[in-house]
PDB file of N, CA and C in Angstrom:
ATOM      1  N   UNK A   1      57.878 112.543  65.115  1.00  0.00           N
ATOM      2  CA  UNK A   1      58.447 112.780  66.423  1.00  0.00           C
ATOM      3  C   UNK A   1      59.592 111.777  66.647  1.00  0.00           C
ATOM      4  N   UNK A   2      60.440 112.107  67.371  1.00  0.00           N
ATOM      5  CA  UNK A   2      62.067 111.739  67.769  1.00  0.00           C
ATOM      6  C   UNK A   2      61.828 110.578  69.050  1.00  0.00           C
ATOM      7  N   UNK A   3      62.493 109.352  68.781  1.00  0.00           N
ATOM      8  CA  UNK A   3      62.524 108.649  70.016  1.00  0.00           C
ATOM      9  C   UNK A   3      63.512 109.183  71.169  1.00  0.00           C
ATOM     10  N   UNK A   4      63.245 109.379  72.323  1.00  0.00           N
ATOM     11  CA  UNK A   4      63.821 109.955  73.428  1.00  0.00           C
ATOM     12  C   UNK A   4      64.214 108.859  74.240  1.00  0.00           C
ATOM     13  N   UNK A   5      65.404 109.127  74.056  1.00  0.00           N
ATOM     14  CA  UNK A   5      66.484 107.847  75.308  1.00  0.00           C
ATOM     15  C   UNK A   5      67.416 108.413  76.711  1.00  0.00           C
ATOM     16  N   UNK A   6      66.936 107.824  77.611  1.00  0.00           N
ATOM     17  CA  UNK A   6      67.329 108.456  78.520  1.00  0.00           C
ATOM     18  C   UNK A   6      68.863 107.801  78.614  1.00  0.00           C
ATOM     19  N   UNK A   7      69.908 108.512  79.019  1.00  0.00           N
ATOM     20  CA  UNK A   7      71.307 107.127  78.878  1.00  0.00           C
ATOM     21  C   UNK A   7      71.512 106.344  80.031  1.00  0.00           C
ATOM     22  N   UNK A   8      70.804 106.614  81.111  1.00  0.00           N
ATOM     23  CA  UNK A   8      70.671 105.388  81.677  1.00  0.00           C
ATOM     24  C   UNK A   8      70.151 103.846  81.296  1.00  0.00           C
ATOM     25  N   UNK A   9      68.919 103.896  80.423  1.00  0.00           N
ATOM     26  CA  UNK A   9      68.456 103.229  79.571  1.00  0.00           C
ATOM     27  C   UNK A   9      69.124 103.285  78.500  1.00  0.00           C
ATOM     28  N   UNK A  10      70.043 103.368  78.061  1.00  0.00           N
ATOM     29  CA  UNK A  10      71.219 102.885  76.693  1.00  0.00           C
ATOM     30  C   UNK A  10      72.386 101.868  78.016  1.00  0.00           C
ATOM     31  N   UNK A  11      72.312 102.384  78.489  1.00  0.00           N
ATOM     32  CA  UNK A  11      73.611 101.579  79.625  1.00  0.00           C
ATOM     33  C   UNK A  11      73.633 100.144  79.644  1.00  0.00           C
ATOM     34  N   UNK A  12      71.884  99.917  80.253  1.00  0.00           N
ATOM     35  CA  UNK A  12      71.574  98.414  81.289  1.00  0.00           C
ATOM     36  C   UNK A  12      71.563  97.920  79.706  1.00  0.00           C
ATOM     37  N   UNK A  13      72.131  96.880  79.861  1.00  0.00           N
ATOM     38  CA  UNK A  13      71.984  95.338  79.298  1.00  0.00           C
ATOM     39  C   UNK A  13      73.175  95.538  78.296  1.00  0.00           C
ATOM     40  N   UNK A  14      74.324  96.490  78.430  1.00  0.00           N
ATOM     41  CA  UNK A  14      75.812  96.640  77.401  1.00  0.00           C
ATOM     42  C   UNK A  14      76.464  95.832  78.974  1.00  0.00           C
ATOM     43  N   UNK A  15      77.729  95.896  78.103  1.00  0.00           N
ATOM     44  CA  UNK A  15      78.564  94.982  78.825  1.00  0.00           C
ATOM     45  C   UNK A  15      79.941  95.581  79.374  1.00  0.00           C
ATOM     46  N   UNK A  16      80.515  95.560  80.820  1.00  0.00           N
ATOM     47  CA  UNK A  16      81.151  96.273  81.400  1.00  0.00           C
ATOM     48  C   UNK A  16      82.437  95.619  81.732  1.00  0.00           C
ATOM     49  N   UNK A  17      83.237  95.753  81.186  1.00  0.00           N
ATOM     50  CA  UNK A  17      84.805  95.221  81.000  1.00  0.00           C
ATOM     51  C   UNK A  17      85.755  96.150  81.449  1.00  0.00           C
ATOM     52  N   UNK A  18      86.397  95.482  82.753  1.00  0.00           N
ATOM     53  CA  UNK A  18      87.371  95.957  83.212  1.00  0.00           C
ATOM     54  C   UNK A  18      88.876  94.961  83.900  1.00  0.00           C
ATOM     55  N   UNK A  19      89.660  95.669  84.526  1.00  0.00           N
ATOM     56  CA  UNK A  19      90.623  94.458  84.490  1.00  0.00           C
ATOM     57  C   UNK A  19      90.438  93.702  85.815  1.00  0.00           C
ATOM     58  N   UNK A  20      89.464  94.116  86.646  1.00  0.00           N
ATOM     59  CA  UNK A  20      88.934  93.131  87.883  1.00  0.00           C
ATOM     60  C   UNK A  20      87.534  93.144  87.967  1.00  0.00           C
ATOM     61  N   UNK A  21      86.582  93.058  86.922  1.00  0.00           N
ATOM     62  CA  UNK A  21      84.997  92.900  86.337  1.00  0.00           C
ATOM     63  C   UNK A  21      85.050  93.109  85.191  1.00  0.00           C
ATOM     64  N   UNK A  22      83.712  91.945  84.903  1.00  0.00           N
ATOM     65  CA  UNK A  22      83.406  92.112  83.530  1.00  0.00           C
ATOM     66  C   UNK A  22      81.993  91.055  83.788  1.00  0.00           C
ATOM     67  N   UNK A  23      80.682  92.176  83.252  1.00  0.00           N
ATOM     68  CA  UNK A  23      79.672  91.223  83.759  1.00  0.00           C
ATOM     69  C   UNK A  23      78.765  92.115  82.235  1.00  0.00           C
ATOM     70  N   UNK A  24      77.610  92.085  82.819  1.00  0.00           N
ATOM     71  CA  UNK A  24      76.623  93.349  82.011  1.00  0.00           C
ATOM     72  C   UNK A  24      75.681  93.800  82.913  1.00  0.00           C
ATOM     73  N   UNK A  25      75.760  95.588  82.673  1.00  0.00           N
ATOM     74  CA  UNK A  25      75.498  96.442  83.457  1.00  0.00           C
ATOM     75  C   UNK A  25      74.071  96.394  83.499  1.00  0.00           C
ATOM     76  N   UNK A  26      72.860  96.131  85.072  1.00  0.00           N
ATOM     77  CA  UNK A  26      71.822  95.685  84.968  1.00  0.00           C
ATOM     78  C   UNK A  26      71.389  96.963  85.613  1.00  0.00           C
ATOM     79  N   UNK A  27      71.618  97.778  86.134  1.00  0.00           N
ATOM     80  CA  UNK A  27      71.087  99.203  86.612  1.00  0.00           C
ATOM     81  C   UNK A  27      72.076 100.286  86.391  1.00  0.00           C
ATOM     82  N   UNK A  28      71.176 101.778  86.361  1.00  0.00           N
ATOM     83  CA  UNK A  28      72.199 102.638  85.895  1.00  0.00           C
ATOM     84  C   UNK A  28      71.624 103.867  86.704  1.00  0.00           C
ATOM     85  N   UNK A  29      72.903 104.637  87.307  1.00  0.00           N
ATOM     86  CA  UNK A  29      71.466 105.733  87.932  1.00  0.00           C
ATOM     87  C   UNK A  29      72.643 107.139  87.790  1.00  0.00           C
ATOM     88  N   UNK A  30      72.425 108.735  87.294  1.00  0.00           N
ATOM     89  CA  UNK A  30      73.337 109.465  87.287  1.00  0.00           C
ATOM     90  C   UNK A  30      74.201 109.856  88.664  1.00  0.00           C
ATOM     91  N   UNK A  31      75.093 110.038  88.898  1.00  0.00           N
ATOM     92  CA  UNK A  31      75.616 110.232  90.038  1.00  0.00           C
ATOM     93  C   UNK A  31      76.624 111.895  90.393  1.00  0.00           C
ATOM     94  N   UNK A  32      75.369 112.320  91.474  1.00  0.00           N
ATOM     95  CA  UNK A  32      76.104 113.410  91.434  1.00  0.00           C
ATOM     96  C   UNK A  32      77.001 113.999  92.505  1.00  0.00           C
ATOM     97  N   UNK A  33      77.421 113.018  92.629  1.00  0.00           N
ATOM     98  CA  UNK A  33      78.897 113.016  93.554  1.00  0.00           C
ATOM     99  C   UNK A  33      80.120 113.752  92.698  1.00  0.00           C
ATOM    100  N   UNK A  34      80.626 114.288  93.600  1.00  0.00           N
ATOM    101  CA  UNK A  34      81.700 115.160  92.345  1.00  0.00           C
ATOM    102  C   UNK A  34      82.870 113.981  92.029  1.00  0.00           C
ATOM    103  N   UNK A  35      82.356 113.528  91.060  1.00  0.00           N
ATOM    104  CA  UNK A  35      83.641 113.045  90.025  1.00  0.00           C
ATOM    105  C   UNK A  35      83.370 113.365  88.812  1.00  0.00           C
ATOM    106  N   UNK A  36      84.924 113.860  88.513  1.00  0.00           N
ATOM    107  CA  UNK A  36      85.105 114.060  87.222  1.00  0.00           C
ATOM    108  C   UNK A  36      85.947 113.753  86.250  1.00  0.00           C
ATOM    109  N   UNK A  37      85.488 113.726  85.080  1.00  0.00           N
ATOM    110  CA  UNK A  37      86.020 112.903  84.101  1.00  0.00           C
ATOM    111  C   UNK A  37      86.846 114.005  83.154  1.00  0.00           C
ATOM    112  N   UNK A  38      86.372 115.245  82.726  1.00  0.00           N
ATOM    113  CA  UNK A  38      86.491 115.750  81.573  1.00  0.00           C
ATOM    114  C   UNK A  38      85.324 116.695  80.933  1.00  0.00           C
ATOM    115  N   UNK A  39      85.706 117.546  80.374  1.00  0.00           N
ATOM    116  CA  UNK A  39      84.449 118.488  79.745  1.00  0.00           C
ATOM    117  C   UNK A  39      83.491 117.582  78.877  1.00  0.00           C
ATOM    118  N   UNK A  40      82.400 117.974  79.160  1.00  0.00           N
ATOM    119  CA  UNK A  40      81.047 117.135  78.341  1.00  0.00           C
ATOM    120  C   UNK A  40      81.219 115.549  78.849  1.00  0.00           C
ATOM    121  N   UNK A  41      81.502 115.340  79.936  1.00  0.00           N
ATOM    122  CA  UNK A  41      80.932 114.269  80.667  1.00  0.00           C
ATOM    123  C   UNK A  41      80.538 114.106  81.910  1.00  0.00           C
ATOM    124  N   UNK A  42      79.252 113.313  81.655  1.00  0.00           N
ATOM    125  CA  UNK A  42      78.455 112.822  82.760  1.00  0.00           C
ATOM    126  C   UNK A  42      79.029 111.833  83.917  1.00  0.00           C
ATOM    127  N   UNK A  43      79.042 111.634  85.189  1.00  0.00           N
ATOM    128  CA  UNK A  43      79.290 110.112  86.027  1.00  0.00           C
ATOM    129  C   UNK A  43      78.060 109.649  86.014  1.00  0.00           C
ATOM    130  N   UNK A  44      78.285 108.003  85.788  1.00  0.00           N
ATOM    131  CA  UNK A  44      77.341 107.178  86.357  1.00  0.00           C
ATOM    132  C   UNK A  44      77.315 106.160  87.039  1.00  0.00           C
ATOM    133  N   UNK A  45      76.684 105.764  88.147  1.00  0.00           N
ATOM    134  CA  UNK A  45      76.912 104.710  89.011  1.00  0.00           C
ATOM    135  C   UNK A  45      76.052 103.235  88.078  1.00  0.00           C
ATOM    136  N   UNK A  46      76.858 102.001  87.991  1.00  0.00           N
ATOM    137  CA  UNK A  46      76.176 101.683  87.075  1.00  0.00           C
ATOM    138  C   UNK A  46      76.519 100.085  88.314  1.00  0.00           C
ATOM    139  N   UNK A  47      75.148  99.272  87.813  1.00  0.00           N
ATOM    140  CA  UNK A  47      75.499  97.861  88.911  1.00  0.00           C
ATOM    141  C   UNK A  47      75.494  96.996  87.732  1.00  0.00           C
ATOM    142  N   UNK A  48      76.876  96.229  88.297  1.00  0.00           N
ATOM    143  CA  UNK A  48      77.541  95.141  86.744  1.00  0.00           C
ATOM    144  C   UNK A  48      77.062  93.999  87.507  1.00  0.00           C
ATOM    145  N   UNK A  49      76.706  92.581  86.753  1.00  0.00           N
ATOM    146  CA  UNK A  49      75.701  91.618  87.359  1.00  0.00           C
ATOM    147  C   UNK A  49      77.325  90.857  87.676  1.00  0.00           C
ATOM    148  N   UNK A  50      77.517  90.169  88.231  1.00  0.00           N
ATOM    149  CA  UNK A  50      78.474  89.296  88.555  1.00  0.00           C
ATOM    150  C   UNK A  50      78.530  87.714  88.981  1.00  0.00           C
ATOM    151  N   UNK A  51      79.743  86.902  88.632  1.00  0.00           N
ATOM    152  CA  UNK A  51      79.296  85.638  88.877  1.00  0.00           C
ATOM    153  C   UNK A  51      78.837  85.533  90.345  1.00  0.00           C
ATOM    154  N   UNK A  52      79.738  86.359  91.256  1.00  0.00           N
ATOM    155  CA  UNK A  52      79.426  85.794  92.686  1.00  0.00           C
ATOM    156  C   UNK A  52      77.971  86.754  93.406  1.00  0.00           C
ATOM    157  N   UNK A  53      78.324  87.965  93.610  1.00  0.00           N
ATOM    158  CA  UNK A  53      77.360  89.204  93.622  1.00  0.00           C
ATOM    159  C   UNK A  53      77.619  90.191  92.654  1.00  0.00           C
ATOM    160  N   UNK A  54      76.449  91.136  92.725  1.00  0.00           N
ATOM    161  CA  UNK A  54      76.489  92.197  92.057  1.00  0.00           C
ATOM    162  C   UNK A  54      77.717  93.129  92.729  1.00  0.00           C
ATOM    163  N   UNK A  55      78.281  94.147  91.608  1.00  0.00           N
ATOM    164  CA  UNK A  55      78.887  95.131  91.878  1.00  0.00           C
ATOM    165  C   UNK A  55      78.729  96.264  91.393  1.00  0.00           C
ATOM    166  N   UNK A  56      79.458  97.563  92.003  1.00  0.00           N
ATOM    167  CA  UNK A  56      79.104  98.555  91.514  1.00  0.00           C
ATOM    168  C   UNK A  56      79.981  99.461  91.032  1.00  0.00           C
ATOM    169  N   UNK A  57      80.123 100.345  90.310  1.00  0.00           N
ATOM    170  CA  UNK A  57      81.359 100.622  89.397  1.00  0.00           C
ATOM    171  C   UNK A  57      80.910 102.475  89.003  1.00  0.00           C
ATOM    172  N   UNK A  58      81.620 103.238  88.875  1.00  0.00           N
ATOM    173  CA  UNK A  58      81.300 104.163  88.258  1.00  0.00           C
ATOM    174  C   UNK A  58      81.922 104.759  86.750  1.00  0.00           C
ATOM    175  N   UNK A  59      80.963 104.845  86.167  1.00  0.00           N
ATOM    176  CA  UNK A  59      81.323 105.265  85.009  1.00  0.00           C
ATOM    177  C   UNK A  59      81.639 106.597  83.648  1.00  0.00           C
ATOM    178  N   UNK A  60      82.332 107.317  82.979  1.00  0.00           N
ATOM    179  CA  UNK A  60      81.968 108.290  82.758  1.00  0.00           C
ATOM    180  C   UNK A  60      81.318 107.978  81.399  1.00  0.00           C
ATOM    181  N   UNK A  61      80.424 109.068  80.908  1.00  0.00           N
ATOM    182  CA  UNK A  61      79.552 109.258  79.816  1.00  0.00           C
ATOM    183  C   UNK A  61      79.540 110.146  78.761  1.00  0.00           C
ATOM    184  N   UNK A  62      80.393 110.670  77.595  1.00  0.00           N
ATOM    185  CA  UNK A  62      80.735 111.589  76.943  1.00  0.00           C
ATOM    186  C   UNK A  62      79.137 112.209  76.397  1.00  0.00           C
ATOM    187  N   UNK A  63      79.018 113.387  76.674  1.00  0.00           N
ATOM    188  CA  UNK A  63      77.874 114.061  76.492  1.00  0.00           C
ATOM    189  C   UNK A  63      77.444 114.998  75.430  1.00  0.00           C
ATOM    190  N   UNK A  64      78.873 115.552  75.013  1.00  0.00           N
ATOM    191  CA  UNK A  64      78.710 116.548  73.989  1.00  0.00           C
ATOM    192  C   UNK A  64      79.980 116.510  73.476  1.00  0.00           C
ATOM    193  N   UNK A  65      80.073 117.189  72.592  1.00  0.00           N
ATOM    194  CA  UNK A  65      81.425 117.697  71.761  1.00  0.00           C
ATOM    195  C   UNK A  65      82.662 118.396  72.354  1.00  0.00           C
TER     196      UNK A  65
END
């Protein structure tokens, strides 16, 4: 039998680099607010740990081919 990963759980504990954050992403939850990225991707609201507070960022997720 196949290990099953949910990609929220692939997310938390990678590291989220951008040009005003860069922490590592400690929660991840799908978000179904209409944004969109592109065919075969997911949004995700993901919370990046930060020096001062946490923040929150959304992200897209390539899903398929």
């Amino acid at each position: 039998m196949a290990n099953l990963y949910k990609i929220e759980d692939l997310l938390i504990g990678k590291t989220y680099n951008s040009k005003t954050l860069t922490g590592e992403i400690v929660s991840a939850e799908k978000d179904n607010r209409a944004v969109w990225y592109g065919d075969n991707t997911e949004s995700y609201l993901v919370e990046v740990n930060s020096i001062y507070r946490n923040k929150w960022r959304t992200v897209a997720v390539k899903v398929g081919e």
